[in-house]
N, C-alpha and C. Protein backbone atom coordinates (compact mmCIF):
# COMPACT_ATOMS: atom_id res chain seq x y z
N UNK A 1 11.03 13.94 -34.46
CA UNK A 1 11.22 13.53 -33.06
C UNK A 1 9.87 13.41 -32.37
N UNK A 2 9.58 12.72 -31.66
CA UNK A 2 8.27 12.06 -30.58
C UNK A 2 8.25 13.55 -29.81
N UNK A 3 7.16 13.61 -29.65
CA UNK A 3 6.84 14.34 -28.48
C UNK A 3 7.28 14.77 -26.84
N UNK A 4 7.98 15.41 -26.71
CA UNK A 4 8.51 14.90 -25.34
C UNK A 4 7.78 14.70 -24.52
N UNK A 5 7.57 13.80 -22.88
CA UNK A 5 6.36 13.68 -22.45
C UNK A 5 6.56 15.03 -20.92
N UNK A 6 5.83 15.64 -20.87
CA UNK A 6 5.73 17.00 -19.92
C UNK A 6 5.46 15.91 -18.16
N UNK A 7 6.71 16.32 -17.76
CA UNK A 7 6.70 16.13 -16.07
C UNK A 7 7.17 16.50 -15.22
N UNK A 8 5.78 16.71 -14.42
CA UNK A 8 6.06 17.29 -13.18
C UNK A 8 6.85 16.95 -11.81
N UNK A 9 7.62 17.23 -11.33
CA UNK A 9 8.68 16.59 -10.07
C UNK A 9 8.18 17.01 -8.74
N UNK A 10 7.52 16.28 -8.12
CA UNK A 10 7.18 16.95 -6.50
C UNK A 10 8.09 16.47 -5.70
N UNK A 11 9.02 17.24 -4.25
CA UNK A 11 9.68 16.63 -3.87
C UNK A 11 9.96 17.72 -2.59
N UNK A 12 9.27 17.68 -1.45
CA UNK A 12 9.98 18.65 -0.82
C UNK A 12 10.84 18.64 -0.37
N UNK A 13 12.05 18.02 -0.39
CA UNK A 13 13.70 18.21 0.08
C UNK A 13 14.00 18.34 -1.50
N UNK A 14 14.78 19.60 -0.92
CA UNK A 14 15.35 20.35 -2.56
C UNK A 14 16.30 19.24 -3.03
N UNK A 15 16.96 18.58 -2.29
CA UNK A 15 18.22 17.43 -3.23
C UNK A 15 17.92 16.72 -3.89
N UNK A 16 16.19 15.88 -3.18
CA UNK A 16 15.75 15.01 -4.17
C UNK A 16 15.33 15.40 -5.17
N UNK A 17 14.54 16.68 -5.29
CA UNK A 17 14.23 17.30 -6.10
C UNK A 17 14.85 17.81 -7.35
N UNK A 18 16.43 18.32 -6.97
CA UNK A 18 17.30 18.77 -7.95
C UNK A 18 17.81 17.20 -8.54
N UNK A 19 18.45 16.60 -8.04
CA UNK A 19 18.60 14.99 -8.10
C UNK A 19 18.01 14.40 -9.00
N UNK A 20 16.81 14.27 -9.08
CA UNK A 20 15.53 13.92 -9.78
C UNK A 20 15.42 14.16 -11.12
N UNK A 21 15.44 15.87 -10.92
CA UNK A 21 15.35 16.86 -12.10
C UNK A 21 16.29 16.91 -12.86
N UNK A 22 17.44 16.40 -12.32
CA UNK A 22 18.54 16.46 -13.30
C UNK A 22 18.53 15.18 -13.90
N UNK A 23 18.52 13.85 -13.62
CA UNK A 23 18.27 13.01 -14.38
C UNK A 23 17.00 12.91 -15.32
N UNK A 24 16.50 13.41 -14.98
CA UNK A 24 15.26 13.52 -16.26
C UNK A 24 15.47 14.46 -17.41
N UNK A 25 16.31 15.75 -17.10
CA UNK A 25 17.16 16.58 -18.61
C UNK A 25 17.36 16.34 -19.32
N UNK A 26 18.20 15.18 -18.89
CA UNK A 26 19.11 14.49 -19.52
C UNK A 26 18.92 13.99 -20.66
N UNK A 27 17.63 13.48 -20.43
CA UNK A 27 16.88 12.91 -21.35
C UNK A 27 15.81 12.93 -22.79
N UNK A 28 16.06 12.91 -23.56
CA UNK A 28 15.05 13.54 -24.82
C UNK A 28 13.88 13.07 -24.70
N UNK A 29 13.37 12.30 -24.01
CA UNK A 29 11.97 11.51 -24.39
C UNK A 29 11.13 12.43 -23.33
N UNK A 30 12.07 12.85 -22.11
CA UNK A 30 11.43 13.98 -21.29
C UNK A 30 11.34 15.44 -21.24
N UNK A 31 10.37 16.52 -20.94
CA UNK A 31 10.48 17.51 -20.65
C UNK A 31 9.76 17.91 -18.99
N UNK A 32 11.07 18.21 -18.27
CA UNK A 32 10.85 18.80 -16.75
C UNK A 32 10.29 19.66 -16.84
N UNK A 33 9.18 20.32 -16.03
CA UNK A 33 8.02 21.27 -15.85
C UNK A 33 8.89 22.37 -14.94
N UNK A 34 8.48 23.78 -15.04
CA UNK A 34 9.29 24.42 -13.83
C UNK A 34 8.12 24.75 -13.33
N UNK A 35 8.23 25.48 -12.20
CA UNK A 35 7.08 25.60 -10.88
C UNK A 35 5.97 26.61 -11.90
N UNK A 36 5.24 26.80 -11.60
CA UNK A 36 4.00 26.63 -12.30
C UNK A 36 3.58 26.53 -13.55
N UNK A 37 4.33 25.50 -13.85
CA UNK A 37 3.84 24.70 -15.41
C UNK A 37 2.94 23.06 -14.81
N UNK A 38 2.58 23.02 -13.75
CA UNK A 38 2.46 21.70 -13.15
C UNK A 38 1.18 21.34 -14.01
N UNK A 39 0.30 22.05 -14.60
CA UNK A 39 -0.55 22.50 -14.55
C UNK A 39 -0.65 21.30 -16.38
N UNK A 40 0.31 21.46 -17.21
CA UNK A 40 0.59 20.98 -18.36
C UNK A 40 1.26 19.33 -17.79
N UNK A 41 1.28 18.92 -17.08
CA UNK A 41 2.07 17.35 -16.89
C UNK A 41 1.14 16.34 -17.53
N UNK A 42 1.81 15.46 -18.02
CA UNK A 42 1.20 14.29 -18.34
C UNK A 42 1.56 13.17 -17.19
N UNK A 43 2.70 13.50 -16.03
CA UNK A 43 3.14 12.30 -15.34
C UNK A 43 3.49 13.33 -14.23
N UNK A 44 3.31 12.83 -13.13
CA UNK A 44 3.77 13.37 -12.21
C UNK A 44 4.50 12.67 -11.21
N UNK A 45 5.78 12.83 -10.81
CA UNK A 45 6.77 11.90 -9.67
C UNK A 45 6.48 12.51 -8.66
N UNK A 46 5.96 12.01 -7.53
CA UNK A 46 6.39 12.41 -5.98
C UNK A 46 7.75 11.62 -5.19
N UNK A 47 8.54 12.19 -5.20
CA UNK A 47 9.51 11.70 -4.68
C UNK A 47 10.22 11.96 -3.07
N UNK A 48 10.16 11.07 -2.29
CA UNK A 48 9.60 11.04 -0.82
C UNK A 48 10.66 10.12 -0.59
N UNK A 49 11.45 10.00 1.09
CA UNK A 49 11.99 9.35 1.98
C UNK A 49 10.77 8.05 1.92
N UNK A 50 9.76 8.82 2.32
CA UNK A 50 8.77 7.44 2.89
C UNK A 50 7.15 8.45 2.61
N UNK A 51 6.09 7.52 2.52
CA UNK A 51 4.88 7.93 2.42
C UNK A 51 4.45 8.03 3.74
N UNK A 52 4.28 9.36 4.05
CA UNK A 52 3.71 9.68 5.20
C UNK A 52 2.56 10.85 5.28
N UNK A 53 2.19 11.50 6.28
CA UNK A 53 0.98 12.05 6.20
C UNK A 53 1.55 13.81 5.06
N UNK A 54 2.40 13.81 5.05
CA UNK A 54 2.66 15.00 3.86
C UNK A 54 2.73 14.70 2.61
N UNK A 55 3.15 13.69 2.24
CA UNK A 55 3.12 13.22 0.78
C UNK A 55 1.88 12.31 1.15
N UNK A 56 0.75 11.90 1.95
CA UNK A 56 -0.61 11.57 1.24
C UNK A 56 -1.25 12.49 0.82
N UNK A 57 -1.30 13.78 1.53
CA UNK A 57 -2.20 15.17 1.23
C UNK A 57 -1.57 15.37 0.23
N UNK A 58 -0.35 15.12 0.03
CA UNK A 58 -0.35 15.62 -2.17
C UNK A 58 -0.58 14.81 -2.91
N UNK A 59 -0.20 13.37 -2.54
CA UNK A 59 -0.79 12.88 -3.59
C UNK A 59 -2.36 12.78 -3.63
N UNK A 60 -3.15 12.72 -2.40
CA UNK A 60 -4.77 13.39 -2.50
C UNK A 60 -4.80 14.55 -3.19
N UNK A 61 -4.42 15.43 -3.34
CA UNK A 61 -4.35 17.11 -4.02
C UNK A 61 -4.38 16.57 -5.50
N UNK A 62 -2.98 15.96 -5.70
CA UNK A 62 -2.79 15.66 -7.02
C UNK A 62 -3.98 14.44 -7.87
N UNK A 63 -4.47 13.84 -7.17
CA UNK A 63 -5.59 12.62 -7.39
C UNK A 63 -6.99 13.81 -7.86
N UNK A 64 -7.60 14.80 -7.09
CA UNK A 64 -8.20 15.66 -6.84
C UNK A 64 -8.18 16.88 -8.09
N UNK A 65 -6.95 17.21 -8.10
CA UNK A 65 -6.55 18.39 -9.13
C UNK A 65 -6.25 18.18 -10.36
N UNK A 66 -5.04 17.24 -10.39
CA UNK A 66 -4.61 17.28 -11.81
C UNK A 66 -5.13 15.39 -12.53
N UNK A 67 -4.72 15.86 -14.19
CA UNK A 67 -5.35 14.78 -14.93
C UNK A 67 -3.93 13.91 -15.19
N UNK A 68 -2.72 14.48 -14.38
CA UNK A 68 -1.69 14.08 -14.62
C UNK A 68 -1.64 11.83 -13.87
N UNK A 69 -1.24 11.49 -14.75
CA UNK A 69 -1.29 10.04 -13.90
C UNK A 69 0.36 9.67 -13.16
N UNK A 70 0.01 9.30 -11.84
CA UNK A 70 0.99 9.69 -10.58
C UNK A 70 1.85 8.77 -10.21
N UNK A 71 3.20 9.01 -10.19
CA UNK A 71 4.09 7.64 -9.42
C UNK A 71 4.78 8.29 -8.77
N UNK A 72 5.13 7.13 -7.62
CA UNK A 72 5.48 7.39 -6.27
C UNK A 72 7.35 6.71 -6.54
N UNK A 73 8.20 7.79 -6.16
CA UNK A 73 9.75 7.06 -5.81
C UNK A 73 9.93 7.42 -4.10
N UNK A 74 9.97 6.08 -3.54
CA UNK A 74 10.08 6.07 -1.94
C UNK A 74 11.54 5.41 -1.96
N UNK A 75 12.02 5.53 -0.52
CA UNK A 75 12.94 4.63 0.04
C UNK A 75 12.22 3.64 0.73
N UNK A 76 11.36 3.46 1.06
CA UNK A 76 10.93 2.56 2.30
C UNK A 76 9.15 2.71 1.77
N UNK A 77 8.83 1.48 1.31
CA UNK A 77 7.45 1.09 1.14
C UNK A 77 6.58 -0.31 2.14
N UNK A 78 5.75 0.13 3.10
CA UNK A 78 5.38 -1.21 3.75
C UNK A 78 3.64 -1.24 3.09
N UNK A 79 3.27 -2.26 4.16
CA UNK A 79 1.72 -2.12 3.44
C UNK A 79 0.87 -1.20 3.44
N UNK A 80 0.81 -0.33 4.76
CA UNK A 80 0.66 0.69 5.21
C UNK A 80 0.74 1.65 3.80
N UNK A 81 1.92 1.76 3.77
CA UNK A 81 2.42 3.20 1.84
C UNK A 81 1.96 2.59 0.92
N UNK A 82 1.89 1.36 0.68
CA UNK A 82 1.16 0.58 -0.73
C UNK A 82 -0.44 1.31 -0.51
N UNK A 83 -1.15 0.87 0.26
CA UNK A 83 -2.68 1.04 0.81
C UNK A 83 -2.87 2.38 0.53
N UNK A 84 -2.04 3.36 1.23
CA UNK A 84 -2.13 4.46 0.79
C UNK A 84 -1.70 5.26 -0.76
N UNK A 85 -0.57 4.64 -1.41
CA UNK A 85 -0.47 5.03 -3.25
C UNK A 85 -1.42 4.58 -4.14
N UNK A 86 -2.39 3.18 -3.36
CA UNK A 86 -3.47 2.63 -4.56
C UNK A 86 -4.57 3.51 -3.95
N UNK A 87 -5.01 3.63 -3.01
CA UNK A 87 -6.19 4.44 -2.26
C UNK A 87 -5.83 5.71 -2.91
N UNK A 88 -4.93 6.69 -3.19
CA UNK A 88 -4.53 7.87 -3.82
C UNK A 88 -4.41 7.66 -5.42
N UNK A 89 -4.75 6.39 -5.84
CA UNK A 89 -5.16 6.47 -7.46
C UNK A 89 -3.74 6.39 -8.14
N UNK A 90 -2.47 6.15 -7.48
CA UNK A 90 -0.97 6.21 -7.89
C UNK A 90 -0.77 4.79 -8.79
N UNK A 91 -0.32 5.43 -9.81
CA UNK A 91 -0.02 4.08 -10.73
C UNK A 91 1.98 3.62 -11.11
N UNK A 92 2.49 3.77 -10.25
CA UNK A 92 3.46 3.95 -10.39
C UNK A 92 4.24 3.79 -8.95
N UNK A 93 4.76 2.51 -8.51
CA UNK A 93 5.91 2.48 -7.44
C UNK A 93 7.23 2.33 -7.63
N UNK A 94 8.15 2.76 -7.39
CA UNK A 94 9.45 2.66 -7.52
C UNK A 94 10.17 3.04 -6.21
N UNK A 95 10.94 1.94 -5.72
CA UNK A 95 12.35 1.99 -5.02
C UNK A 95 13.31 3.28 -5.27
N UNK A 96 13.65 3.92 -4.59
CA UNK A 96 14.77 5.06 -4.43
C UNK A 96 15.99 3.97 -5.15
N UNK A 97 16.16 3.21 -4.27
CA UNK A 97 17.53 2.61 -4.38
C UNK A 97 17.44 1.95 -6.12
N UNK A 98 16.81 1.87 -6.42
CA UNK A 98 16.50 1.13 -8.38
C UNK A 98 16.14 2.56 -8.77
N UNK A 99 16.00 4.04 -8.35
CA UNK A 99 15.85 4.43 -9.29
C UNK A 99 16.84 5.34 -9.69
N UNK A 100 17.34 4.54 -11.37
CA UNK A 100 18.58 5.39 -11.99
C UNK A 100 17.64 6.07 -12.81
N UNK A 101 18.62 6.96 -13.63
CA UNK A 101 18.19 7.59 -15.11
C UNK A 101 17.26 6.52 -15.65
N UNK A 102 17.47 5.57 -16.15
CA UNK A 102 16.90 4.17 -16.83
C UNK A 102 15.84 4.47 -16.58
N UNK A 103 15.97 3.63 -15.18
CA UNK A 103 14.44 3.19 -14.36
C UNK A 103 13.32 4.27 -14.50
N UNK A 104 13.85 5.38 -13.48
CA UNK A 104 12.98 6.85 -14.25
C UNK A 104 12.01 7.16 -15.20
N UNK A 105 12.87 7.04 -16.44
CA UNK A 105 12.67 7.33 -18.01
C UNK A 105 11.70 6.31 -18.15
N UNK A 106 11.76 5.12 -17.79
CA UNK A 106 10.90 3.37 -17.88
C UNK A 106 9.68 3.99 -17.52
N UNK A 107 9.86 4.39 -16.45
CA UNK A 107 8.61 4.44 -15.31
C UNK A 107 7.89 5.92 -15.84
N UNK A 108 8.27 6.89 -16.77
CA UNK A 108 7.79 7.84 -17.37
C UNK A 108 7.00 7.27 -18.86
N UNK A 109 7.48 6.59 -19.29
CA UNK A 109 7.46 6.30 -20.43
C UNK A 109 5.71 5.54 -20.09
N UNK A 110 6.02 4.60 -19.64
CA UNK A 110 4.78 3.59 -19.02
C UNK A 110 3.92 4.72 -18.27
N UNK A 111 3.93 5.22 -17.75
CA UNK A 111 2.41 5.76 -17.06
C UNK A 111 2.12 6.57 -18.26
N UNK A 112 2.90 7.06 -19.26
CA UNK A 112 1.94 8.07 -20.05
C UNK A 112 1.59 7.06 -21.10
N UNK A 113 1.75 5.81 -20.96
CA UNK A 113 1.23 4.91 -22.40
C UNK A 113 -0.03 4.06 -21.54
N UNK A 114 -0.02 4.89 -20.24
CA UNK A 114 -1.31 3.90 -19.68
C UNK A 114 -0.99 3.11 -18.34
N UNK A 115 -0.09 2.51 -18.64
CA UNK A 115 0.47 0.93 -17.74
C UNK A 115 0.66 1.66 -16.83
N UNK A 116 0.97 0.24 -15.59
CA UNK A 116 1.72 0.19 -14.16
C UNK A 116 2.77 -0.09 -13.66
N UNK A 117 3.08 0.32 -12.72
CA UNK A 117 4.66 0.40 -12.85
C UNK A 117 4.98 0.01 -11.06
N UNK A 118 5.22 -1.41 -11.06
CA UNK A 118 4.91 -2.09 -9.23
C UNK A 118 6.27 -3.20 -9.19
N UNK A 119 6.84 -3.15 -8.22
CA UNK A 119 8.08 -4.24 -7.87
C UNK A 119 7.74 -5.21 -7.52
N UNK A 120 8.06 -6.21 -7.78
CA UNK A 120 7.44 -8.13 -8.05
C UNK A 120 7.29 -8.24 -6.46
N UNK A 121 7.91 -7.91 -5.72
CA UNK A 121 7.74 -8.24 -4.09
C UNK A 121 6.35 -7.47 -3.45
N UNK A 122 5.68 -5.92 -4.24
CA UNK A 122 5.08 -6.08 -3.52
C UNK A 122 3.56 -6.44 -4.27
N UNK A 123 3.86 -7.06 -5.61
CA UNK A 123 2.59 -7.05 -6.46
C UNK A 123 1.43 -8.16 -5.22
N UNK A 124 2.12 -8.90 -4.43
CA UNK A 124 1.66 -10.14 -3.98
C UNK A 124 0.46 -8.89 -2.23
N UNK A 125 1.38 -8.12 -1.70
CA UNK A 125 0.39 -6.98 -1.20
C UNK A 125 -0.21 -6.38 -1.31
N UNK A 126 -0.31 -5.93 -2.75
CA UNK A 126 -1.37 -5.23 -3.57
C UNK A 126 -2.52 -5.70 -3.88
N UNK A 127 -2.04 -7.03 -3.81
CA UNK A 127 -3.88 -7.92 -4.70
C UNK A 127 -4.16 -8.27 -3.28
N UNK A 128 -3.73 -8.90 -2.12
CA UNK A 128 -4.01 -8.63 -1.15
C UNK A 128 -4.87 -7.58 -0.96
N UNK A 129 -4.77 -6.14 -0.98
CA UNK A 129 -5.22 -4.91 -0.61
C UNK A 129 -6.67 -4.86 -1.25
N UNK A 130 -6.62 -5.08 -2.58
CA UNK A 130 -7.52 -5.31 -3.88
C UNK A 130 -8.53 -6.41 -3.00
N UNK A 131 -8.29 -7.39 -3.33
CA UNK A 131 -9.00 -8.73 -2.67
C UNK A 131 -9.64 -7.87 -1.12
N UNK A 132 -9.56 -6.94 -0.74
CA UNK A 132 -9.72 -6.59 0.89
C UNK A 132 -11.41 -5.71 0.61
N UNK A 133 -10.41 -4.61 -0.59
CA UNK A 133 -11.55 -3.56 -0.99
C UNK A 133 -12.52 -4.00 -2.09
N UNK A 134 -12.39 -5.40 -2.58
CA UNK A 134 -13.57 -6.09 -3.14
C UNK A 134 -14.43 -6.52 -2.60
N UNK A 135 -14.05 -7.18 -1.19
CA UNK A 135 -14.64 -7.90 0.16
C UNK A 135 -15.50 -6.62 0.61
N UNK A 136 -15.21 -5.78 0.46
CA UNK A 136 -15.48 -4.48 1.39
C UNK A 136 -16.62 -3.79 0.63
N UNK A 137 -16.55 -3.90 -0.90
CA UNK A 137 -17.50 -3.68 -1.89
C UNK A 137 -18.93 -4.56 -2.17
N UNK A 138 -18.68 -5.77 -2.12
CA UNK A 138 -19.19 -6.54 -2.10
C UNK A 138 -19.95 -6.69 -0.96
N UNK A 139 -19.54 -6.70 -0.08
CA UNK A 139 -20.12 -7.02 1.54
C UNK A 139 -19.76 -5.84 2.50
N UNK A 140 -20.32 -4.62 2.40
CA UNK A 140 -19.65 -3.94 3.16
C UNK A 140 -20.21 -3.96 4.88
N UNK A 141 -20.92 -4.97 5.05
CA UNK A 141 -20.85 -5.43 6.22
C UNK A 141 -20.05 -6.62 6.69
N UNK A 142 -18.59 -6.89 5.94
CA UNK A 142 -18.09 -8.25 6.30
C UNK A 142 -17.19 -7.26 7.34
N UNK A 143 -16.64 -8.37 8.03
CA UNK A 143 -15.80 -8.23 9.22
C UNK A 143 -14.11 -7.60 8.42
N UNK A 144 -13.54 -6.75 9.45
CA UNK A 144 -12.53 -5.92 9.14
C UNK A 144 -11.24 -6.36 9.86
N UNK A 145 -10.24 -5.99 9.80
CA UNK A 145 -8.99 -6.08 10.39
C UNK A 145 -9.61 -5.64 11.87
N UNK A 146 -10.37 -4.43 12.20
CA UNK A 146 -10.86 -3.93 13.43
C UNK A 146 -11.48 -4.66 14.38
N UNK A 147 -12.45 -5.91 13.39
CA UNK A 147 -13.38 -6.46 14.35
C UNK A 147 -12.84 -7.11 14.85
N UNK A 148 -11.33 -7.66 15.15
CA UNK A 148 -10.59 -8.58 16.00
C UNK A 148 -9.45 -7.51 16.64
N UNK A 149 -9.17 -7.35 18.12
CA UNK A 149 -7.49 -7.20 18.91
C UNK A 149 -6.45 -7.85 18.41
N UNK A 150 -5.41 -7.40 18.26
CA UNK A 150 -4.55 -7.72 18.61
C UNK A 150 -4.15 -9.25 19.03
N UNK A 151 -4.80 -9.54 20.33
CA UNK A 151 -4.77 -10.24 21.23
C UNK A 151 -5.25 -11.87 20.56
N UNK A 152 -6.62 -11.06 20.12
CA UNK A 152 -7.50 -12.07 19.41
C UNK A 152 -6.91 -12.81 18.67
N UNK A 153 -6.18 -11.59 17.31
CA UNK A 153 -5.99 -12.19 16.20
C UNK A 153 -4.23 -13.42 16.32
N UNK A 154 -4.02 -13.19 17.54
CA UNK A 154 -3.04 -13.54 17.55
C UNK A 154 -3.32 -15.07 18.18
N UNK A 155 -4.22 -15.21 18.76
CA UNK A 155 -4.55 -16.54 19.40
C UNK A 155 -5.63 -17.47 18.30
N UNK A 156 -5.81 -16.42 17.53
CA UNK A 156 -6.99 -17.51 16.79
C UNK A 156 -5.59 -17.74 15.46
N UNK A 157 -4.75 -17.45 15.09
CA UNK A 157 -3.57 -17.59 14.32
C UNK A 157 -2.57 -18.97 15.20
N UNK A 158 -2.84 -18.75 16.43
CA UNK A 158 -1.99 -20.39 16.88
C UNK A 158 -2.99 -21.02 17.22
N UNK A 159 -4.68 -21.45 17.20
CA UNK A 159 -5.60 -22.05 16.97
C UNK A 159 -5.40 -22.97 15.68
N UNK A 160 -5.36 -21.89 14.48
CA UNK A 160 -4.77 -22.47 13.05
C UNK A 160 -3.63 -23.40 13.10
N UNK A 161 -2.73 -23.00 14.07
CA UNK A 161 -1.97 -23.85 13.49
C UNK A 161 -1.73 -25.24 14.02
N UNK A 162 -3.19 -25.09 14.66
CA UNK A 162 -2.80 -26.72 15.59
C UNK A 162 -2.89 -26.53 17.17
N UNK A 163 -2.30 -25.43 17.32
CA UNK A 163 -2.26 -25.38 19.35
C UNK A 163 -3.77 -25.57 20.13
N UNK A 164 -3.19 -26.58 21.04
CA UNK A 164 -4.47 -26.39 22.13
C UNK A 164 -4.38 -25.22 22.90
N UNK A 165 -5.49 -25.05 24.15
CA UNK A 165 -5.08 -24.07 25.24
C UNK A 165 -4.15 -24.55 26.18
N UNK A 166 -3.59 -25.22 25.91
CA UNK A 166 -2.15 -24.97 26.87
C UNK A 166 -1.04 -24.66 26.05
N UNK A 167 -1.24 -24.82 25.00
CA UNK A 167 0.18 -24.61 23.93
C UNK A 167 0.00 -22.74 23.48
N UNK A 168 -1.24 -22.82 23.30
CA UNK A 168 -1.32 -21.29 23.35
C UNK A 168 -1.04 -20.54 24.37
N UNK A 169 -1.29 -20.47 25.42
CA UNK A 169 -0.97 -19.94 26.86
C UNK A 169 0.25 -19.91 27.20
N UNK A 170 1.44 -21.16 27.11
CA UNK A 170 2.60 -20.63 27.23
C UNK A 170 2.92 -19.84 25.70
N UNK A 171 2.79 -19.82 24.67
CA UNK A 171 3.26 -19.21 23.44
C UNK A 171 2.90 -17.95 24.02
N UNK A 172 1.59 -17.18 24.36
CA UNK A 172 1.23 -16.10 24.85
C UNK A 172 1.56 -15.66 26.02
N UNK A 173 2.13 -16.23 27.07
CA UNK A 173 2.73 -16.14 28.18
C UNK A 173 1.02 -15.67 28.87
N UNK A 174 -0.20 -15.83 28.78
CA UNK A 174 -1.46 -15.86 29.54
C UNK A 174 -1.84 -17.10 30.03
N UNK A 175 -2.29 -16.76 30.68
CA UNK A 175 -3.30 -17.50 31.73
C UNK A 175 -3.95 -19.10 30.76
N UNK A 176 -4.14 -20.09 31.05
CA UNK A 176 -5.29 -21.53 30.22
C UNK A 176 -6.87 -20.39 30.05
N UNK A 177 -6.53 -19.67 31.64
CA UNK A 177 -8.46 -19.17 31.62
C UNK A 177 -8.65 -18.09 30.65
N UNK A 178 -7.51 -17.11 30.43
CA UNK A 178 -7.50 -16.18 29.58
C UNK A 178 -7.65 -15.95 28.26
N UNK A 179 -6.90 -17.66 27.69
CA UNK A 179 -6.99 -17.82 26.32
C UNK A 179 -8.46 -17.98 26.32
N UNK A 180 -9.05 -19.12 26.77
CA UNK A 180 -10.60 -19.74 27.12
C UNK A 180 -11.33 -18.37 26.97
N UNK A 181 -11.32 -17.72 28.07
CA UNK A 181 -11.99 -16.49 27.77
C UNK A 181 -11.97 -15.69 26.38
N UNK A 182 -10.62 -15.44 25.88
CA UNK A 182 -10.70 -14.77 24.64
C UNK A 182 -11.04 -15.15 23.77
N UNK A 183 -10.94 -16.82 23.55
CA UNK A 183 -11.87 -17.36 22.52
C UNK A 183 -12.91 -17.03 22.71
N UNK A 184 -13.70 -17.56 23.36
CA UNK A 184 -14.90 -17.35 23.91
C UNK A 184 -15.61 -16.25 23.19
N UNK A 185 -14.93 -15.44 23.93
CA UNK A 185 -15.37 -14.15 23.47
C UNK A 185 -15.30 -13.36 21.76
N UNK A 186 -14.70 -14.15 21.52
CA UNK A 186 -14.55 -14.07 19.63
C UNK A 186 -15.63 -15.26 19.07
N UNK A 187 -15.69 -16.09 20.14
CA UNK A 187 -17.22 -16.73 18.91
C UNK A 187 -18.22 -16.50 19.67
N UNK A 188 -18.60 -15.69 20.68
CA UNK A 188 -20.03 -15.17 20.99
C UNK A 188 -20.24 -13.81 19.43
N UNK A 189 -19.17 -13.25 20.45
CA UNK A 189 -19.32 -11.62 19.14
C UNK A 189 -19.65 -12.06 17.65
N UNK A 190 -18.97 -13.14 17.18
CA UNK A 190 -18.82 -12.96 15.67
C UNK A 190 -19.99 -14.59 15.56
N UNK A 191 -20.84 -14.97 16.71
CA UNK A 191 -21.87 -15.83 16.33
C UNK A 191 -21.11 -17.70 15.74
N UNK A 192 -20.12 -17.23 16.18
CA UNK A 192 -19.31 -19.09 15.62
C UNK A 192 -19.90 -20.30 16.95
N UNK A 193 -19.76 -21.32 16.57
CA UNK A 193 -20.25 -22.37 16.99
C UNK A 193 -18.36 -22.85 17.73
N UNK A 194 -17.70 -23.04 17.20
CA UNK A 194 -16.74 -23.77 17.88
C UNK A 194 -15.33 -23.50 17.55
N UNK A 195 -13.94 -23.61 17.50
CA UNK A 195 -12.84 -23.08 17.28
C UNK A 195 -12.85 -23.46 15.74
N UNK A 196 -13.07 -24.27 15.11
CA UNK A 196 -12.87 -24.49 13.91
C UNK A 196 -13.89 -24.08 12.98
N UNK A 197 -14.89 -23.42 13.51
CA UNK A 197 -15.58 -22.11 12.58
C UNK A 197 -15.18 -20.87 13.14
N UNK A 198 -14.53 -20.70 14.26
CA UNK A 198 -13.99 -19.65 13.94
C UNK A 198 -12.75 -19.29 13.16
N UNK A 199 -12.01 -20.07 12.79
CA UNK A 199 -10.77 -20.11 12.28
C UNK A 199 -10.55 -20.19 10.97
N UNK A 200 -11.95 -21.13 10.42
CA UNK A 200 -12.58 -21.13 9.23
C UNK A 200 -13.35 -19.85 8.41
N UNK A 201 -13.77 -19.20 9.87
CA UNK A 201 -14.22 -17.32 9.65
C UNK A 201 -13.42 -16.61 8.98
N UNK A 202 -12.52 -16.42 10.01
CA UNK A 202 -11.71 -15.30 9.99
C UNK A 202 -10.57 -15.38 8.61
N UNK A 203 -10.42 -16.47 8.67
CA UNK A 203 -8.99 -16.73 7.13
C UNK A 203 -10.29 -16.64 6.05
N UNK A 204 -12.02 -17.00 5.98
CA UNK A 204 -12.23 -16.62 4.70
C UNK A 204 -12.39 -14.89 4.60
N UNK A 205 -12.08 -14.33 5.58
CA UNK A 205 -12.70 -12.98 5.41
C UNK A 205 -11.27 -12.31 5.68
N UNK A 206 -10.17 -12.69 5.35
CA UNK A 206 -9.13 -12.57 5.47
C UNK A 206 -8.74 -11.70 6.45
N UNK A 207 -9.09 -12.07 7.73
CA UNK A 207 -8.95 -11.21 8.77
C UNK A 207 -7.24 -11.63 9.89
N UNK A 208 -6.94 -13.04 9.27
CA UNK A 208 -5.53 -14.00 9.83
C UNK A 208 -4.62 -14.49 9.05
């Protein structure tokens, strides 16, 4: 018989936890860790409602501490929880709602043979994220999500798509002078010559 592969279950609501743990028993290819065996894992599940500031500090702990390689089972993943499971070194996303016994066992099997384990919807946010922190590597003086409002990014996005300042102004419910001004004020700061280098800016530095 193969080796069974040793894993650890993090989960602070005991249901998911027991839940979890019991579908993985079940199973021969797995062996469940009890509380301080964490220490021996080859895989570790955090299993969470949603990625929030308690499950980042473990999976930072766990990134930090153990040599175990980490997947995340959420109910609710936006870009926000992606940003934060690749920034935490997590090789492993999975849906609550997809994860049966099967899926589980899949997603155990694959992180201890190496691989990744990501749902086709959000692979397309991830390289996004990737493509952001290459930009950021590469140029770590290029312009950020920060260096534009709200306001900004929202007027230089109906710039793109064609609107003058009057088409923008009612879309924004502001002022002709207000839009004027806020342009303005986005190609002094960022040194552009005219609306179509700024617009040309900001989408190469993927800031729209």
């Amino acid at each position: 018989m193969t080796t069974r592969i040793p894993v650890a279950v993090y989960a602070e609501d005991p249901v998911l936890r027991a839940g979890t743990t019991y579908q993985l028993r079940q199973r021969p290819e797995v062996e469940v860790l009890t509380a301080g065996e964490e220490h021996r894992a080859a895989v570790a599940l955090v299993v969470v409602d949603e990625v929030d500031d308690a499950a980042s500090r473990l999976l930072r702990r766990l990134r930090r501490s153990s040599t175990a390689r980490t997947g995340v089972v959420s109910s609710r993943f936006d870009q926000d929880s992606l940003r934060i499971t690749v920034d935490c070194g997590v090789s492993a996303v999975v849906r609550r709602a997809e994860a049966d016994q099967d899926r589980l066992v899949a997603t155990v099997l694959a992180l201890a043979k190496g691989e990744a384990v990501l749902p086709g919807d959000l692979l397309g946010v991830l390289l996004d994220h990737v493509g952001r922190l290459q930009r950021t590597v590469l140029d770590p003086n290029a312009p950020t999500l920060s260096t534009l409002t709200p306001r900004e990014a929202d007027m230089l996005r109906l710039v793109a798509e064609g609107l003058d300042t009057n088409e923008i102004a009612t879309r924004t419910s502001f002022s002709e002078r207000t839009v004027k001004n806020v342009l303005h004020e986005v190609s002094t700061r960022l040194n552009l010559r005219n609306r179509a280098h700024a617009v040309g800016y900001v989408m190469r530095h993927g800031l729209i």
